[in-house]
Protein backbone atom coordinates (compact mmCIF):
# COMPACT_ATOMS: atom_id res chain seq x y z
CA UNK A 1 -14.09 2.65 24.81
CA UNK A 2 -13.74 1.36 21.70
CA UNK A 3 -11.10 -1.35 20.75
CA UNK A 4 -8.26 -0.82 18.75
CA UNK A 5 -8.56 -2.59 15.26
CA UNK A 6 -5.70 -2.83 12.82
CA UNK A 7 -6.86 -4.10 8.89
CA UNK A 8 -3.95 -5.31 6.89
CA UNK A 9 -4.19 -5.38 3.07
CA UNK A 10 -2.86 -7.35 0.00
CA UNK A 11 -3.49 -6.43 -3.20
CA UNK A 12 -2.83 -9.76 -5.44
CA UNK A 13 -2.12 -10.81 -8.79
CA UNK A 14 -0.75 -13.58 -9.15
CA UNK A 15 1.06 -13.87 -5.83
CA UNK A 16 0.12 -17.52 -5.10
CA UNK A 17 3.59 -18.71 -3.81
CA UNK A 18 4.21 -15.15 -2.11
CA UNK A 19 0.36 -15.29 -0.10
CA UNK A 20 0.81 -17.94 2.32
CA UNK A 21 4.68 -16.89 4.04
CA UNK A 22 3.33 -13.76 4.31
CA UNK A 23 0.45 -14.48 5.96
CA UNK A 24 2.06 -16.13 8.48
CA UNK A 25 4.73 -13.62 9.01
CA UNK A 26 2.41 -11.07 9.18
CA UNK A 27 0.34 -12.59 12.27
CA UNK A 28 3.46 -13.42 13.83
CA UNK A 29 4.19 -9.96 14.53
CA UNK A 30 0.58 -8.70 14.77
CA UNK A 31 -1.59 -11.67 15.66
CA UNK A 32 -4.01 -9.27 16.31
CA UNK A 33 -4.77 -8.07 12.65
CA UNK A 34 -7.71 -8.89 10.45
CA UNK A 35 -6.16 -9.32 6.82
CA UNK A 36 -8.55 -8.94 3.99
CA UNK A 37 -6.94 -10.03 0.14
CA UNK A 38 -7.91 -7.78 -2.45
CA UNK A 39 -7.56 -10.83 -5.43
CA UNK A 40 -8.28 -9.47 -9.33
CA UNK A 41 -9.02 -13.20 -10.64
CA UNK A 42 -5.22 -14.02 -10.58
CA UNK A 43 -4.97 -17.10 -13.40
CA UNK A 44 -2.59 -18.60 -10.82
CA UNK A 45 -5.30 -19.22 -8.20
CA UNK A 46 -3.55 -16.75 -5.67
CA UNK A 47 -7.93 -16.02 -4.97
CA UNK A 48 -8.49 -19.68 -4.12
CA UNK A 49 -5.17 -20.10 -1.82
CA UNK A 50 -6.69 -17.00 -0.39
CA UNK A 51 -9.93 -18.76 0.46
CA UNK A 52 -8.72 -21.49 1.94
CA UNK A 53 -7.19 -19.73 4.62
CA UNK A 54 -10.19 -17.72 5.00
CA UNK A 55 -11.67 -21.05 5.67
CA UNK A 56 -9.70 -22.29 8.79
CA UNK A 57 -9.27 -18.38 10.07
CA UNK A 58 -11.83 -15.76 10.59
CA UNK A 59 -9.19 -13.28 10.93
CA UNK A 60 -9.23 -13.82 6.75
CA UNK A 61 -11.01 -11.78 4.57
CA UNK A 62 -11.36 -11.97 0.49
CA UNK A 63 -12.77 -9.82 -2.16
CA UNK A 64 -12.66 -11.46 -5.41
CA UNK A 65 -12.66 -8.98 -8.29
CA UNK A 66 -13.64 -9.54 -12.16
CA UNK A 67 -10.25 -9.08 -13.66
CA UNK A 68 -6.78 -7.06 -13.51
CA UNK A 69 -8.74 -3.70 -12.46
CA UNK A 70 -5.36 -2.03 -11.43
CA UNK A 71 -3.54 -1.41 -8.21
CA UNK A 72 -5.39 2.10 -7.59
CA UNK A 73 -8.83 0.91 -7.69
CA UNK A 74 -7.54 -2.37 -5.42
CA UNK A 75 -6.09 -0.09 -2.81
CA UNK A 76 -9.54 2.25 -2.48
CA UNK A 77 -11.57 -0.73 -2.50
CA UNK A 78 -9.28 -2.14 0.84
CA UNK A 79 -10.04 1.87 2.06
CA UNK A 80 -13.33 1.60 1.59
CA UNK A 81 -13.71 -2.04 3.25
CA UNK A 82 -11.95 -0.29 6.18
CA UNK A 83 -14.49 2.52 6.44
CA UNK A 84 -17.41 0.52 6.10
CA UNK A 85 -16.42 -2.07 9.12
CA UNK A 86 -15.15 0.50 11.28
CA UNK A 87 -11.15 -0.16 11.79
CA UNK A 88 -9.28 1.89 13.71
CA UNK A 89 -6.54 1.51 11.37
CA UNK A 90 -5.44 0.47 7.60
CA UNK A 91 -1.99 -0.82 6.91
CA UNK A 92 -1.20 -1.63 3.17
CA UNK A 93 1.70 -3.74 1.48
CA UNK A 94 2.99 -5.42 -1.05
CA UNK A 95 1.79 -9.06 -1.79
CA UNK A 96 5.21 -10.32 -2.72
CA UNK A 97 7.41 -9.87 0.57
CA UNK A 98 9.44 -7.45 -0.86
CA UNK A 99 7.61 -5.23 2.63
CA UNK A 100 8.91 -7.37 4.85
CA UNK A 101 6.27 -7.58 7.90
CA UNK A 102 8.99 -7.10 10.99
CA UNK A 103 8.60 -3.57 10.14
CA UNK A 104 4.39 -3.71 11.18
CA UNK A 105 5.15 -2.94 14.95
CA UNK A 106 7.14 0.28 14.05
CA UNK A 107 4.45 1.70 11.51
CA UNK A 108 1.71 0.88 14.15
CA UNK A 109 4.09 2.77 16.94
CA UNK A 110 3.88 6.14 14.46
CA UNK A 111 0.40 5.71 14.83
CA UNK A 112 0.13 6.75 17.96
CA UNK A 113 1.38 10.63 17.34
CA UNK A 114 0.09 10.87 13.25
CA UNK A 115 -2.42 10.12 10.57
CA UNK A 116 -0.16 8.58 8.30
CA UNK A 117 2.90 6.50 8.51
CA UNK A 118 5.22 5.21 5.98
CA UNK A 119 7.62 2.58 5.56
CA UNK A 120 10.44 4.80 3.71
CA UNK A 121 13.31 3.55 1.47
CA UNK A 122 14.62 6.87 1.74
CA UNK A 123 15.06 7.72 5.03
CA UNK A 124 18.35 7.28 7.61
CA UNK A 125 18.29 3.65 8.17
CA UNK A 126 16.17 2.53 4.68
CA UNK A 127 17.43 1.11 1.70
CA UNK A 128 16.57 -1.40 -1.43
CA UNK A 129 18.29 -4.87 -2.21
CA UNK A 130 18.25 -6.18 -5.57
CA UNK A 131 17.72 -3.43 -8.28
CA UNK A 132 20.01 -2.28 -10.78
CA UNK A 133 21.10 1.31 -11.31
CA UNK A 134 17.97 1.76 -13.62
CA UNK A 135 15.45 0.86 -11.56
CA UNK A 136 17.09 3.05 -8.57
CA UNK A 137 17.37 5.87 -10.72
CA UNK A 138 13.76 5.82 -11.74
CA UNK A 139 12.20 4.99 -7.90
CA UNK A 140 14.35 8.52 -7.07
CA UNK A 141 13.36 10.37 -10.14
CA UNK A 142 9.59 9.51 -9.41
CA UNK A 143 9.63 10.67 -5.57
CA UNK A 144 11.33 13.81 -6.35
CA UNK A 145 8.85 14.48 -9.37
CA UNK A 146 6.11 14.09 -6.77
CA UNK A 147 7.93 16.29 -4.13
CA UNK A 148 7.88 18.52 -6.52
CA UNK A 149 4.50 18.90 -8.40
CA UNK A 150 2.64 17.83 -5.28
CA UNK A 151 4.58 19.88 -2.89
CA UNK A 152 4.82 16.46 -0.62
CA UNK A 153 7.68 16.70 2.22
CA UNK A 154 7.85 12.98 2.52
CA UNK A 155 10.76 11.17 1.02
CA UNK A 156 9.08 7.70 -0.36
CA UNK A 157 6.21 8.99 -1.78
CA UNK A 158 6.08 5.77 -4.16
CA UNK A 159 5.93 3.10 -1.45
CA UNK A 160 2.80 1.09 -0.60
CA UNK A 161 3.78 0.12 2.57
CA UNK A 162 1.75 2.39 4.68
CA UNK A 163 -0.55 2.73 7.18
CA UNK A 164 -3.37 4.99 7.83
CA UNK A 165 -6.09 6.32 10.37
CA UNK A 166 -9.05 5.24 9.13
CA UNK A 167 -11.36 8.17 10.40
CA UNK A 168 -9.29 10.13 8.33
CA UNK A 169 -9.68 7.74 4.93
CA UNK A 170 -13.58 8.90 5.88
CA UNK A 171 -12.61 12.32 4.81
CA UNK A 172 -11.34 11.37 1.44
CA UNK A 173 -13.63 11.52 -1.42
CA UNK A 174 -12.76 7.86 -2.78
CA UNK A 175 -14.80 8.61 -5.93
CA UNK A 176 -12.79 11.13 -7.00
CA UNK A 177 -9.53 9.33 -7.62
CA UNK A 178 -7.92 9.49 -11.21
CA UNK A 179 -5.09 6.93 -10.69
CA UNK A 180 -5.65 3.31 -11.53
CA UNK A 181 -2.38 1.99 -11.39
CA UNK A 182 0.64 2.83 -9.38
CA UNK A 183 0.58 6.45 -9.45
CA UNK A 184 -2.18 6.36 -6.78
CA UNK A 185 0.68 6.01 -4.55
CA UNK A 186 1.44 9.81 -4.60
CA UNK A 187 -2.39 10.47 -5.11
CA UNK A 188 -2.91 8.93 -2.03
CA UNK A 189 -0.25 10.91 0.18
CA UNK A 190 -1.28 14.10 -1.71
CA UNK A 191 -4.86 14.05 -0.85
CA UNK A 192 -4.40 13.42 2.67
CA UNK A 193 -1.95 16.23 2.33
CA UNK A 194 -4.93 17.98 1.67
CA UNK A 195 -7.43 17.36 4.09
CA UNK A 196 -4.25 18.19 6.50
CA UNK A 197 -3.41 14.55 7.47
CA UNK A 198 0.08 14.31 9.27
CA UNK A 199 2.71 12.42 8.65
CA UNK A 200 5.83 10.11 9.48
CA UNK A 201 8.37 7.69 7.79
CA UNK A 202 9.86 5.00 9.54
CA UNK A 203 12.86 3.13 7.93
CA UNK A 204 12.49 -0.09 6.02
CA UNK A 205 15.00 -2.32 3.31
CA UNK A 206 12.92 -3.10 0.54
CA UNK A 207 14.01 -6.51 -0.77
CA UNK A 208 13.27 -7.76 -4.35
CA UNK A 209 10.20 -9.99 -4.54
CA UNK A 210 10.37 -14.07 -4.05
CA UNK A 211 8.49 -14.88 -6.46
CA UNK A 212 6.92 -13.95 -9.33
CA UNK A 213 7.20 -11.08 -12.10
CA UNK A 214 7.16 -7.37 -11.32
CA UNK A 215 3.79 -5.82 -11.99
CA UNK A 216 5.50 -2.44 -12.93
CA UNK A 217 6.10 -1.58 -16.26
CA UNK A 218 6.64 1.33 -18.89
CA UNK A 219 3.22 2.18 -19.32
CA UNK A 220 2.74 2.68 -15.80
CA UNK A 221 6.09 4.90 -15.65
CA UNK A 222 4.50 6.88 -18.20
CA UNK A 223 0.45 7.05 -16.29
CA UNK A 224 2.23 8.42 -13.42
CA UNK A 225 4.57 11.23 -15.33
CA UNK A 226 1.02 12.49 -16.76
CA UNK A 227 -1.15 12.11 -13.69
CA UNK A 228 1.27 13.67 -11.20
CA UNK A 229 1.31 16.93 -12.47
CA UNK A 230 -2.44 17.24 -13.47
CA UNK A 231 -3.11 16.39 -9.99
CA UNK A 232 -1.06 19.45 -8.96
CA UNK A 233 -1.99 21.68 -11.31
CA UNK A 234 -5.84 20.66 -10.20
CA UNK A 235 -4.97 21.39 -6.78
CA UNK A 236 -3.47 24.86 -7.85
């Protein structure tokens, strides 16, 4: 039989103070886990800090990109790494500890009965630390504007922290993506949706990052108004 392998990954941009706490914490709770960083040339050196590590521990992986190619492209290329080496599993999160990794061994125990699992903000038990009103209001508005064009029954259908069967990632035709930044979040969950992928959500408190700047920004707000709909109306 065929061992179990879990693939955790971090897409980074400038994350170089974030990268090496997490790392730890993340094989404290799952020692187990192969990490691979997913670095877009970050000017801060987060891609070098990222080697070095990869250096002293096998478990390490890196895949330097060009430039600042966009979360949605980051997050296929980690699905498609997955794929090609065989893991039994893909877990994604955020680079900046704002996905805390105590929360690893719950995602990994909804594995056992579905094809997707979420870490949910919006479930009994979840929650966020450090926003304001605004940036609560818009997180809700987004997930129910996804609920609703993409008929999803999840709750956080904006989240990255996830995790996902990888034999079902093989189904998904990764060339036919249209988001490149964070609205492949619901364009993930909706074409899994799909191929009939199903699902659960397991609580988690988002915190505020450590360090750094928010990659999220008006532009992005606006991507993922557009690109939600015309992914339902394609699926109509």
């Amino acid at each position: 039989m065929t061992a179990e392998r879990l693939l955790v990954t971090l897409c980074t941009y400038n994350e170089r103070e974030n990268l090496p706490p997490l790392i730890e914490e993340i094989w404290r709770v799952a020692p187990q886990a192969d990490l691979l960083v997913i670095d877009d040339n970050s000017p801060d050196g987060t891609g070098q800090v990222a080697d070095e590590w990869a250096a002293r521990d096998s478990r390490l992986h890196v895949l330097h990109r060009p430039g600042k190619l966009g979360l949605g492209t980051a997050t296929l290329a980690g699905f498609r790494y997955a794929v090609a080496n065989d893991y039994t599993w893909l877990m994604n999160l955020d680079a900046d500890f704002s996905h805390h990794p105590r929360y690893i061994p719950a995602l990994l125990e909804c594995m056992r009965s579905v094809d997707v699992a979420i870490g949910s903000r919006y479930v009994a038990g979840g929650g966020v630390l450090g926003w304001g009103l605004r940036r609560k209001l818009m997180s809700r508005g987004v997930n129910a504007y996804a609920r609703l064009f993409l008929r999803l029954s999840t709750h956080d259908n904006s989240g990255a922290f996830r995790c996902f069967r990888v034999d079902r990632l093989r189904q998904l035709d990764l060339d036919g993506f249209i988001s490149r930044g964070y609205a492949i979040q619901e364009e993930i969950l909706y074409r899994c949706r799909k191929i009939g992928c199903t699902f659960a959500e397991t609580p988690i408190i988002f915190d505020d990052r450590r360090y750094g700047q928010s990659k999220i920004n008006l532009y992005e707000m606006l991507a993922a108004l557009v690109i939600i709909p015309r992914l339902g109306l394609l699926g109509r």
